[in-house]
N, C-alpha and C. Protein backbone atom coordinates (compact mmCIF):
# COMPACT_ATOMS: atom_id res chain seq x y z
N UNK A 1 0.79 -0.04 31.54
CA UNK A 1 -0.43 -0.51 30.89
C UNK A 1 -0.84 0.50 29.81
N UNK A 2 -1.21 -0.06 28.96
CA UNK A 2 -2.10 0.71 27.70
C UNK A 2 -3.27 0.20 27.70
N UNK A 3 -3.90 1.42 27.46
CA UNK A 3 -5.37 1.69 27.47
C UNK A 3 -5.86 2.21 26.16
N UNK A 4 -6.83 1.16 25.32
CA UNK A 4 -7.34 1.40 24.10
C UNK A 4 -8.70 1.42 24.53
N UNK A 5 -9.45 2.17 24.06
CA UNK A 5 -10.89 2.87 24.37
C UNK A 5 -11.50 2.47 22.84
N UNK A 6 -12.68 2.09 23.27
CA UNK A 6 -13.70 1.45 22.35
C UNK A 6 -14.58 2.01 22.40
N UNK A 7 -15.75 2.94 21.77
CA UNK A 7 -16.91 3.42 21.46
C UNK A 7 -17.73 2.53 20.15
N UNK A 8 -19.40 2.46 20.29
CA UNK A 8 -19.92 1.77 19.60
C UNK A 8 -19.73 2.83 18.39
N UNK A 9 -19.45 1.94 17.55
CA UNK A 9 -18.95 2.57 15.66
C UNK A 9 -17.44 2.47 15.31
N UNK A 10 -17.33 1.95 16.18
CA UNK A 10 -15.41 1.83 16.28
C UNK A 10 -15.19 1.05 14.87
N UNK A 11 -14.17 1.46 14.33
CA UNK A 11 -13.48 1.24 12.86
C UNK A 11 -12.49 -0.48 13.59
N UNK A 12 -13.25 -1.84 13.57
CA UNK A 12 -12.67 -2.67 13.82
C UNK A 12 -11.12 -2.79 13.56
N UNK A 13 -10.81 -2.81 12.24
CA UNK A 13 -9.34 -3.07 12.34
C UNK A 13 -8.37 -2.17 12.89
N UNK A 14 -8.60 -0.88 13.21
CA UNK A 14 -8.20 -0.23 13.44
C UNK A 14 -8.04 -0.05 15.38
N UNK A 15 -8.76 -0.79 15.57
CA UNK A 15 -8.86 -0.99 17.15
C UNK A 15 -8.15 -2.45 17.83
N UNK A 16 -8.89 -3.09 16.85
CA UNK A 16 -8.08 -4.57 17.06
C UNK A 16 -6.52 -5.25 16.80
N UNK A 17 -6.35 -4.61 15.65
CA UNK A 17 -4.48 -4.42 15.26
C UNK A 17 -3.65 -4.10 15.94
N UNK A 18 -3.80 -2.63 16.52
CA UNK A 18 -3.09 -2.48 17.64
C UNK A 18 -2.87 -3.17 18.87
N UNK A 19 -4.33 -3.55 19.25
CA UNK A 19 -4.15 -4.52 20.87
C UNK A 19 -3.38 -5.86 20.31
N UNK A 20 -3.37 -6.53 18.78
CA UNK A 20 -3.02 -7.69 19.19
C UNK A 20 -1.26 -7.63 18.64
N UNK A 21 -1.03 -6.40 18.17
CA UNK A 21 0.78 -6.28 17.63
C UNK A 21 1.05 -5.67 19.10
N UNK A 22 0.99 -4.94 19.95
CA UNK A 22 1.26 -4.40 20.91
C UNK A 22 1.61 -5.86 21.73
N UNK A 23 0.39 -6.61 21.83
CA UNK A 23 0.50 -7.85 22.88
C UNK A 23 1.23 -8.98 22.69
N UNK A 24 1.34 -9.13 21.01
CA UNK A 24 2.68 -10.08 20.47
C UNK A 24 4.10 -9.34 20.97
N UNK A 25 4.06 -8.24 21.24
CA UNK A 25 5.41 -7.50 21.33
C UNK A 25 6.02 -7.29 22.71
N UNK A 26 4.55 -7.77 23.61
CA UNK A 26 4.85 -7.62 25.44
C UNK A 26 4.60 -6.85 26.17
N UNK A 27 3.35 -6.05 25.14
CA UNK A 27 3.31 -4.51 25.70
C UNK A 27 1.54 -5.24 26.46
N UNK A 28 1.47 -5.25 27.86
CA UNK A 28 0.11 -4.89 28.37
C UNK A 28 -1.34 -3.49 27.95
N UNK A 29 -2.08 -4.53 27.47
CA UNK A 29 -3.03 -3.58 26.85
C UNK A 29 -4.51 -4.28 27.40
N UNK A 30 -5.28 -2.98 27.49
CA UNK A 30 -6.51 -3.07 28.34
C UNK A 30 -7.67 -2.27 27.31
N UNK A 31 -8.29 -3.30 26.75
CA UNK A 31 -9.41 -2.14 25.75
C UNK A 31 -10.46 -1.75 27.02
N UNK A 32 -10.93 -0.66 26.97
CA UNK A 32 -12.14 -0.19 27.36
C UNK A 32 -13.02 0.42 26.74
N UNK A 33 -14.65 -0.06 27.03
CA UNK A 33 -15.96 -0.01 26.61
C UNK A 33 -16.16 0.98 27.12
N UNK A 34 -16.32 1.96 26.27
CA UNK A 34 -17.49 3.03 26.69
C UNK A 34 -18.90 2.97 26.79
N UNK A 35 -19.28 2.70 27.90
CA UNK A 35 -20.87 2.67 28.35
C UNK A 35 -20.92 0.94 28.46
N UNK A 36 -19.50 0.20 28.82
CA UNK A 36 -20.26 -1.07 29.14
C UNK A 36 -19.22 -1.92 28.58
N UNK A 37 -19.25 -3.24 28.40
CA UNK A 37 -18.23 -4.26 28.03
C UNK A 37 -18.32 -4.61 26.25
N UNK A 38 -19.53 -4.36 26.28
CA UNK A 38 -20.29 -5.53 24.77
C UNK A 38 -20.10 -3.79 23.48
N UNK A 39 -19.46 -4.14 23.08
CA UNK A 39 -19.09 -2.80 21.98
C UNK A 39 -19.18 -3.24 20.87
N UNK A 40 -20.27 -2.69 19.63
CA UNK A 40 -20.11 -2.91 18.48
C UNK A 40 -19.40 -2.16 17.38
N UNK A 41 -18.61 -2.11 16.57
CA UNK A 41 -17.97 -1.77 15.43
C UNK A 41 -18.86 -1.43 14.25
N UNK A 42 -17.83 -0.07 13.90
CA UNK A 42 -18.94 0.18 12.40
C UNK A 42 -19.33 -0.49 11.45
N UNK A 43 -18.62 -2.05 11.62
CA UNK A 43 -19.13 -2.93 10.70
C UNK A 43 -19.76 -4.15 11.29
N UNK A 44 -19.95 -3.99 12.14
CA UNK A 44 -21.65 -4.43 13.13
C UNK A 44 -20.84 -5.66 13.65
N UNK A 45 -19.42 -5.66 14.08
CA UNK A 45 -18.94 -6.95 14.52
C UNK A 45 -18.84 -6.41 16.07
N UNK A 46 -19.37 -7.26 17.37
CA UNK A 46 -19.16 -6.80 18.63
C UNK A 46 -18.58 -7.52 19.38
N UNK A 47 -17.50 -6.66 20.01
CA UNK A 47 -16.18 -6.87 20.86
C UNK A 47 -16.40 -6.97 22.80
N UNK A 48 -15.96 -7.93 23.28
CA UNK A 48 -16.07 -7.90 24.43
C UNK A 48 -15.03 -6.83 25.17
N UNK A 49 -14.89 -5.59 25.72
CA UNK A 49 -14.63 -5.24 26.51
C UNK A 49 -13.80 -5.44 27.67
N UNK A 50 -12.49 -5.35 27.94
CA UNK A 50 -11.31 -5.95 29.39
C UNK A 50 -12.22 -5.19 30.47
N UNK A 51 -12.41 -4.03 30.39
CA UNK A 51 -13.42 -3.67 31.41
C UNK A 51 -14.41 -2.40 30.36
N UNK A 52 -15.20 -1.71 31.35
CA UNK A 52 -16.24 -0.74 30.64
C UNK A 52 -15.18 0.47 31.47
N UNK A 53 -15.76 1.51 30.81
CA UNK A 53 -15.24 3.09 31.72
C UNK A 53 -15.40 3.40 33.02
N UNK A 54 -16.31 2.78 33.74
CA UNK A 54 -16.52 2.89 35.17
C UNK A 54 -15.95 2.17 35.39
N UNK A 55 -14.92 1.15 35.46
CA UNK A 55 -13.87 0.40 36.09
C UNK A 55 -12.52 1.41 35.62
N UNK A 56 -12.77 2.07 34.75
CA UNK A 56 -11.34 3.37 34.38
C UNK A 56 -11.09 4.00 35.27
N UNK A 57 -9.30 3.96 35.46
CA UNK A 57 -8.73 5.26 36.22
C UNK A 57 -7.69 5.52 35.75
N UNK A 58 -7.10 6.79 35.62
CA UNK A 58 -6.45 7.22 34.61
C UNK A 58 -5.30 7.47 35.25
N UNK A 59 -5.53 7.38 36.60
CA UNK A 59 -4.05 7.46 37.29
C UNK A 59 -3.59 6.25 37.74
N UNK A 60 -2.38 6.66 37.59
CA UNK A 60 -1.12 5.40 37.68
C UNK A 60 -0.53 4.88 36.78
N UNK A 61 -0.76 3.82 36.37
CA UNK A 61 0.00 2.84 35.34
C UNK A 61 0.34 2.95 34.06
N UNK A 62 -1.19 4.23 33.58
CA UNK A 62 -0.76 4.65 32.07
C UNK A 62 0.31 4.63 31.72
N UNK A 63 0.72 4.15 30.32
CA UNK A 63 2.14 3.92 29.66
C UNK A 63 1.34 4.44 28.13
N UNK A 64 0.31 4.42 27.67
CA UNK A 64 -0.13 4.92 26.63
C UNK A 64 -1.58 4.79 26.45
N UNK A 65 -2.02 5.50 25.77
CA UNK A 65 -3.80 5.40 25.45
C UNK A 65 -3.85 5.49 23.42
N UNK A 66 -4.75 5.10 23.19
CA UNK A 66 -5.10 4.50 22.00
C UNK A 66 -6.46 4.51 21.61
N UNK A 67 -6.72 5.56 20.32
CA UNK A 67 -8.10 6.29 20.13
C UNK A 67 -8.44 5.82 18.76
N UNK A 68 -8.96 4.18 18.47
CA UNK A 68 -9.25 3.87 17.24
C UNK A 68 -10.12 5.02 16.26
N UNK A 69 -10.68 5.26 14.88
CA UNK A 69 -10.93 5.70 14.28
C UNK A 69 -12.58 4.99 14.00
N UNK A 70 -13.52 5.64 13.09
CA UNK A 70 -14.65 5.04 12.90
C UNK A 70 -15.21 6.19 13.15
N UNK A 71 -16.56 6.06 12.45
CA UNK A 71 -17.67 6.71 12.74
C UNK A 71 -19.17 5.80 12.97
N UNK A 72 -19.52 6.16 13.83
CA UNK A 72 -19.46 7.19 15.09
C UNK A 72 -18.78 6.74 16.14
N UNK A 73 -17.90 6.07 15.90
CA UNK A 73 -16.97 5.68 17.13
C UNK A 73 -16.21 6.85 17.61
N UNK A 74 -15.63 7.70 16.52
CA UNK A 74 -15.24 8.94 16.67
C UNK A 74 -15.88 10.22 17.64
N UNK A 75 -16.53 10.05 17.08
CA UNK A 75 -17.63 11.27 17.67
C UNK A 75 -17.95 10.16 19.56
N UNK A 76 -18.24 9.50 19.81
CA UNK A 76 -18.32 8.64 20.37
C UNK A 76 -17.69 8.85 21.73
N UNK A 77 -15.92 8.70 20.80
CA UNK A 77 -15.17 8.83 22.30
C UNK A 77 -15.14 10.26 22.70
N UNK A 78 -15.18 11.16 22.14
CA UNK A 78 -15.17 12.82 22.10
C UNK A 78 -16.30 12.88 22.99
N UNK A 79 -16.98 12.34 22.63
CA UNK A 79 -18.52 12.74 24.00
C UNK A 79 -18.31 12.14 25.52
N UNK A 80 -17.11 11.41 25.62
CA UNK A 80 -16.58 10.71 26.64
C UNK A 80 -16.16 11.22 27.46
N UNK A 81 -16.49 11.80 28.49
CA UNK A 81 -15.50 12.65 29.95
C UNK A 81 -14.07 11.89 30.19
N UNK A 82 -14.06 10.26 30.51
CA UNK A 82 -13.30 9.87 30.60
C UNK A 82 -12.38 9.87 29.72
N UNK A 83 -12.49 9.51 28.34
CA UNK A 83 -11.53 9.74 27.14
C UNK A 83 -11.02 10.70 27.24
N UNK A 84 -11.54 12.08 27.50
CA UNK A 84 -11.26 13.21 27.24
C UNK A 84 -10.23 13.66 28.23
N UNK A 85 -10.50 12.95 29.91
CA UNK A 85 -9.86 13.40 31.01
C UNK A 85 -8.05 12.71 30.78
N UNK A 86 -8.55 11.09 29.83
CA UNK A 86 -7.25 10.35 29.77
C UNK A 86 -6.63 11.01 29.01
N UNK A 87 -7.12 11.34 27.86
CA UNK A 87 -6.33 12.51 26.71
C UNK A 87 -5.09 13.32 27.53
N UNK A 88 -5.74 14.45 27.87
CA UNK A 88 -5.61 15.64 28.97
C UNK A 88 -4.61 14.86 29.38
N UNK A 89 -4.70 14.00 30.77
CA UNK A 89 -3.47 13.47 31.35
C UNK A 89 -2.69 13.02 30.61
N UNK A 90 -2.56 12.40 29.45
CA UNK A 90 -1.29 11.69 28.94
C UNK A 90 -0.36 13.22 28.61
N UNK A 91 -1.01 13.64 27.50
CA UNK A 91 -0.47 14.85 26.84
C UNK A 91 0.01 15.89 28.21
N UNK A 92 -0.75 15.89 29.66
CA UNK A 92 0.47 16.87 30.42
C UNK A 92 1.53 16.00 30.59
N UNK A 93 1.31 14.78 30.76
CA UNK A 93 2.59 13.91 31.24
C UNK A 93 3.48 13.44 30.18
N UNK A 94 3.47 13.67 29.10
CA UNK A 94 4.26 13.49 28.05
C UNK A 94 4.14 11.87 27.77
N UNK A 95 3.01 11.40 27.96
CA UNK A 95 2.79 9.52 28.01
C UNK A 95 2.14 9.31 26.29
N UNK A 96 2.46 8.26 25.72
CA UNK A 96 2.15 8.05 24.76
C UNK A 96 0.34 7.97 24.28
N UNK A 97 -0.23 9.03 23.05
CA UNK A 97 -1.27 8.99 22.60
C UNK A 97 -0.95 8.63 21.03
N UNK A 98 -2.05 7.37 20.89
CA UNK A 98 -2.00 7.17 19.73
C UNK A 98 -3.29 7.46 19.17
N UNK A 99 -3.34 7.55 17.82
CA UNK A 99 -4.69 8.35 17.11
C UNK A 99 -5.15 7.92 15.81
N UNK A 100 -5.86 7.41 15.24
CA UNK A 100 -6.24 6.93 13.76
C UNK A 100 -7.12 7.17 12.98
N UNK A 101 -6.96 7.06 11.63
CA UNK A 101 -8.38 7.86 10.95
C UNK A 101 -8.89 9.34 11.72
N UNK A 102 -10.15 9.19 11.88
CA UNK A 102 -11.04 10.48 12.16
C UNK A 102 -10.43 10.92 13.76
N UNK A 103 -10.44 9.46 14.71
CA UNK A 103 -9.85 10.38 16.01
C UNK A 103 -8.57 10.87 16.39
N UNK A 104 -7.65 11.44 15.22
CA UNK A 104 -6.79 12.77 15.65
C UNK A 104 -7.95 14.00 15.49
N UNK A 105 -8.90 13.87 15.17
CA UNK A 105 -9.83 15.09 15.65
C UNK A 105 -9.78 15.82 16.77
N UNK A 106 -10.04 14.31 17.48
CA UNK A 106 -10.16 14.99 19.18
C UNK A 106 -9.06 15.14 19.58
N UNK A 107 -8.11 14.92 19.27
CA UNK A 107 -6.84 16.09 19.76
C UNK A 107 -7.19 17.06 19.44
N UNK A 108 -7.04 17.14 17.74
CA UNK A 108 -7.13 18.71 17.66
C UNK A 108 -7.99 19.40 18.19
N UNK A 109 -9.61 18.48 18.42
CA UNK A 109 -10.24 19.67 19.07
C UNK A 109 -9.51 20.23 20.47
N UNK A 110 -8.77 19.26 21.16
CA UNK A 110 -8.68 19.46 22.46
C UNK A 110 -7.12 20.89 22.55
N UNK A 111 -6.88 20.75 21.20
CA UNK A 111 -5.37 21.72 21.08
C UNK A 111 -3.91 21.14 21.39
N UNK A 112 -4.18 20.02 21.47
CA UNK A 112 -3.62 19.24 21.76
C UNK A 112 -2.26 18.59 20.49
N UNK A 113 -2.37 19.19 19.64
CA UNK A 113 -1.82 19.10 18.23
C UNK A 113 -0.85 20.56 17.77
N UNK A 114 -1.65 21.41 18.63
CA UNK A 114 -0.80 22.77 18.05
C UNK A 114 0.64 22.69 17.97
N UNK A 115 0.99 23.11 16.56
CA UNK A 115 2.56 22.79 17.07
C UNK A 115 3.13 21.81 16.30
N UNK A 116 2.09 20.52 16.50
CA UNK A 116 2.89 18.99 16.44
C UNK A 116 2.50 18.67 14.98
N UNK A 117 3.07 17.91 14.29
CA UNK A 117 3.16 17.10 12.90
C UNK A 117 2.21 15.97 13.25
N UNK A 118 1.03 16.07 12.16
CA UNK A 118 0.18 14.45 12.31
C UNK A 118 -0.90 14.79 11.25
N UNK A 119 -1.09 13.73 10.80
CA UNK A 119 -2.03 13.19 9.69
C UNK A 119 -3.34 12.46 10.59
N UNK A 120 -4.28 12.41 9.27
CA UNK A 120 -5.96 11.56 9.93
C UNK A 120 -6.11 11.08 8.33
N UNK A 121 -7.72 11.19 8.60
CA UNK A 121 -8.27 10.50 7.45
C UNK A 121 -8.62 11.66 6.74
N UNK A 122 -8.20 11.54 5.34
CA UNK A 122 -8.60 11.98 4.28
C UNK A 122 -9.78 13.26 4.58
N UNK A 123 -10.13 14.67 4.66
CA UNK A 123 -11.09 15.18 5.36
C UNK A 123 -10.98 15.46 6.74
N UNK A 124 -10.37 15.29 7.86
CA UNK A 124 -10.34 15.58 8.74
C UNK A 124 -9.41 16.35 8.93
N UNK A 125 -8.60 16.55 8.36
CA UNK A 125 -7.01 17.80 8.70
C UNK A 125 -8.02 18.90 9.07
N UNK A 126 -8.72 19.41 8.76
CA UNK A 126 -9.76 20.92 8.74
C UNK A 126 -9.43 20.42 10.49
N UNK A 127 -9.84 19.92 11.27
CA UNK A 127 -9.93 19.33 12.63
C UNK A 127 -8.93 19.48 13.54
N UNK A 128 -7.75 19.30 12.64
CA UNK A 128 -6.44 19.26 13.08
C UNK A 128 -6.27 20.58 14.14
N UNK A 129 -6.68 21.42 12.78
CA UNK A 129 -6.19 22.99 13.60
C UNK A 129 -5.00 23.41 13.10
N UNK A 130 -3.94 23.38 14.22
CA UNK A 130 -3.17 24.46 14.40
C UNK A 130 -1.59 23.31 14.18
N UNK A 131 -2.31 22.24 14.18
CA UNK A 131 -0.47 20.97 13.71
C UNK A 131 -0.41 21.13 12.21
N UNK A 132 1.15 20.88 12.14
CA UNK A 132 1.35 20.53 10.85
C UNK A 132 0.70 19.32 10.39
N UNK A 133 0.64 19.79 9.30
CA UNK A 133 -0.40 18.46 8.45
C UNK A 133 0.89 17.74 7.59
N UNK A 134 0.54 16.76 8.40
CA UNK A 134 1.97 15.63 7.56
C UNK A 134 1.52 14.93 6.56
N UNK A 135 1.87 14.52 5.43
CA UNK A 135 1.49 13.86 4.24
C UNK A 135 2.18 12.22 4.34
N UNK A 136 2.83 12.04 5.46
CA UNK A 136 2.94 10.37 5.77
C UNK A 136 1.72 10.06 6.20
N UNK A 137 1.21 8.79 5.81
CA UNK A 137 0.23 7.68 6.87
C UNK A 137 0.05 7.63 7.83
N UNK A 138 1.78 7.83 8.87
CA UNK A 138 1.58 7.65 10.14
C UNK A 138 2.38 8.67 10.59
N UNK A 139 1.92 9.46 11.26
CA UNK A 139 3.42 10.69 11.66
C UNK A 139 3.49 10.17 13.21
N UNK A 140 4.72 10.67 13.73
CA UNK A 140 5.38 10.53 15.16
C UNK A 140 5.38 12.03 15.42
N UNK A 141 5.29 12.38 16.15
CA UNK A 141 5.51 13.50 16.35
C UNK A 141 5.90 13.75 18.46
N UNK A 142 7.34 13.33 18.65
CA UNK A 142 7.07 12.87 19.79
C UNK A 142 6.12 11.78 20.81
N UNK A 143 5.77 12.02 21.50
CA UNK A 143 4.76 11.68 22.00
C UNK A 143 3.73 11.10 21.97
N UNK A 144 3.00 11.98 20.22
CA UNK A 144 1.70 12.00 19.61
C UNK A 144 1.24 10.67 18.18
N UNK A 145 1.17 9.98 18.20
CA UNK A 145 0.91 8.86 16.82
C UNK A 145 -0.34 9.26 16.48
N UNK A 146 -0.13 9.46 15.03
CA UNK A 146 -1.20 9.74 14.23
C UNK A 146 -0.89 8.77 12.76
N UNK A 147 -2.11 8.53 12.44
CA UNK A 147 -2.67 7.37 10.97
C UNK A 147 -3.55 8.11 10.73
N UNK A 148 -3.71 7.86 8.95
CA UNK A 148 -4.33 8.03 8.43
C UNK A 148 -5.67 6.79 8.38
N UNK A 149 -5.38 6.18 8.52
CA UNK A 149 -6.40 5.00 8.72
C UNK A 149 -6.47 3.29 8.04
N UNK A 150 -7.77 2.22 7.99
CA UNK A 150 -7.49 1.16 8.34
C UNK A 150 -6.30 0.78 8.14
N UNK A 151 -5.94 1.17 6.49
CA UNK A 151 -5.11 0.58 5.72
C UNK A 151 -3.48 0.41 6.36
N UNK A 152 -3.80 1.33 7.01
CA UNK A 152 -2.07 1.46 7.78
C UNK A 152 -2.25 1.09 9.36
N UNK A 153 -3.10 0.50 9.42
CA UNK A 153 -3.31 -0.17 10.59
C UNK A 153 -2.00 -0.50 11.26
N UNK A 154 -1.37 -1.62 10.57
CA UNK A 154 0.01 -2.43 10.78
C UNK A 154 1.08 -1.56 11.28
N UNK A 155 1.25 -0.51 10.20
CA UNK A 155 2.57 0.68 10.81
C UNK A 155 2.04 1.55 11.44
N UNK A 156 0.58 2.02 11.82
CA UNK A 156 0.27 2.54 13.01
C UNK A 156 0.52 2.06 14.54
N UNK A 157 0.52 0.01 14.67
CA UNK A 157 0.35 -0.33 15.37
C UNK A 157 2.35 -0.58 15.84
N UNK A 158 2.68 -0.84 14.70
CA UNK A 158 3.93 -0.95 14.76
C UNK A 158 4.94 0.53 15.40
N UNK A 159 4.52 1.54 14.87
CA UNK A 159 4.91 2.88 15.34
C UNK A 159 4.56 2.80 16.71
N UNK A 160 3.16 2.42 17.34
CA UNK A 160 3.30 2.62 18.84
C UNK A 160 3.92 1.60 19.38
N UNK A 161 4.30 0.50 19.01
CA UNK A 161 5.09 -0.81 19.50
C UNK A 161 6.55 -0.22 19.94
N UNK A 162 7.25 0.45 18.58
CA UNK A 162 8.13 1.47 18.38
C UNK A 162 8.53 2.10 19.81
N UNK A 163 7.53 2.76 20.12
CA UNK A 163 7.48 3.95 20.96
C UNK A 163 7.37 3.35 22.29
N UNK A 164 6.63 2.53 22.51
CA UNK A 164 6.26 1.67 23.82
C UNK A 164 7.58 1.16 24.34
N UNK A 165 7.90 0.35 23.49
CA UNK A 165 9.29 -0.50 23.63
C UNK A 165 10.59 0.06 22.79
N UNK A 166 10.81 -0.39 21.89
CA UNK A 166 12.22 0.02 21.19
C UNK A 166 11.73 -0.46 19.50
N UNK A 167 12.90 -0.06 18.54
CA UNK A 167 12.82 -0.30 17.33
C UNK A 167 13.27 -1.86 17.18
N UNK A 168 13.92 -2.63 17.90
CA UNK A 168 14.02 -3.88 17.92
C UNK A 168 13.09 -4.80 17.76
N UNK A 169 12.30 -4.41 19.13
CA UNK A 169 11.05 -5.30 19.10
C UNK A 169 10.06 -5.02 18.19
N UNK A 170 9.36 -3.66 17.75
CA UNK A 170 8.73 -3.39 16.53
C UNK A 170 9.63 -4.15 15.29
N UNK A 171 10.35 -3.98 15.08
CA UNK A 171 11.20 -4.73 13.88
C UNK A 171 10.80 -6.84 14.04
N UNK A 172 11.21 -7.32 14.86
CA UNK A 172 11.46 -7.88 15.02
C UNK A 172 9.58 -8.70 15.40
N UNK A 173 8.24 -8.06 15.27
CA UNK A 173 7.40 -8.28 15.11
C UNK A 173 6.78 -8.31 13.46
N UNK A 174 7.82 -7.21 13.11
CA UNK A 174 6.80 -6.74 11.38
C UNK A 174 7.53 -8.15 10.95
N UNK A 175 8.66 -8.39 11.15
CA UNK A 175 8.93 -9.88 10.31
C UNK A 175 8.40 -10.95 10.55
N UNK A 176 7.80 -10.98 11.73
CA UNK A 176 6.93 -12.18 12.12
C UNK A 176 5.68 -12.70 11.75
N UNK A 177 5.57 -11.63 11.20
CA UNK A 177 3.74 -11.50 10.58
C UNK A 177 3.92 -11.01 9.42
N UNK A 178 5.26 -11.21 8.98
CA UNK A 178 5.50 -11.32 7.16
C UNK A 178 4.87 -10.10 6.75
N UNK A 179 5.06 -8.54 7.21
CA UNK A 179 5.22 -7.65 7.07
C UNK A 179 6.44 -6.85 5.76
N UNK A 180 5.22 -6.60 4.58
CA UNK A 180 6.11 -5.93 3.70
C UNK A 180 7.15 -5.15 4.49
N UNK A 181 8.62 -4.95 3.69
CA UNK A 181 9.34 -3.92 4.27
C UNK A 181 9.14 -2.25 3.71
């Protein structure tokens, strides 16, 4: 299961792209509401919630977690114990974190980047820390997926499809949805 975390200010496309290329591709995905089901977006559109954070547990099934971008959605999930605890666990277990726009922050705040190659939004590298600052859109860096934001939504979502499953099935989605090459 993948677990995409929603905070109110969440950068819509950037949250929603992923759950629905992941789920064309077969990959099980579970958004969760922080502080509740009913989540609004920085552009005042509000999303129903698979469950809120008090139905979260971070053990077991994780296969990846997924930290849309936005402000204050950003800041948002960072104030999150739970976000923060799922973070933590993926990164000891080597389980897939994906990151976009502003929230590769909270890696870096968490140190969680030292070391590793990844990009954010425009202004946020200062955040990064101690990773290489990659000048692609979307860096891989093992484990770690990082975007620069909305605009690369598609090959953000496609990179964790990538990673989840194989280059087949990511491939074999970007043509389906008439995806420049």
């Amino acid at each position: 299961m993948v677990y995409l975390f929603l905070a109110n200010g969440f950068e819509e496309i950037e949250a929603l792209t992923p759950v629905d290329i992941l789920r064309r591709g077969g990959v099980e995905v579970t958004t969760v509401g922080i502080g509740g089901t009913e989540i609004t977006g920085s552009h005042h559109i509000t999303v129903k919630a698979d469950m809120s954070d008090k139905e979260f547990s971070v053990l077991g099934n994780v296969e990846g977690i997924i930290l849309p971008g936005g402000m204050p959605g950003t800041k948002n999930l960072e104030r999150s114990s739970i976000v923060i605890k799922a973070v933590r666990y993926c990164f000891e277990r080597n389980i897939v974190i994906g990151a976009i726009c502003a929230a590769p922050s909270i890696l870096g705040h968490l140190g969680i980047l030292n070391g590793k190659k990844a990009t954010a939004f425009p202004g946020f590298e200062r955040d990064l820390f101690d990773a290489e600052i990659s000048s692609e859109y979307v860096s891989v860096d093992g484990n770690i997926i990082t975007a620069r934001g909305m605009g690369v939504s598609v090959d953000f979502a496609l990179a964790l499809l990538e990673a989840l499953k194989d280059s087949e099935t990511a491939n074999n989605i970007k043509n389906s949805i008439q995806c420049r090459p």
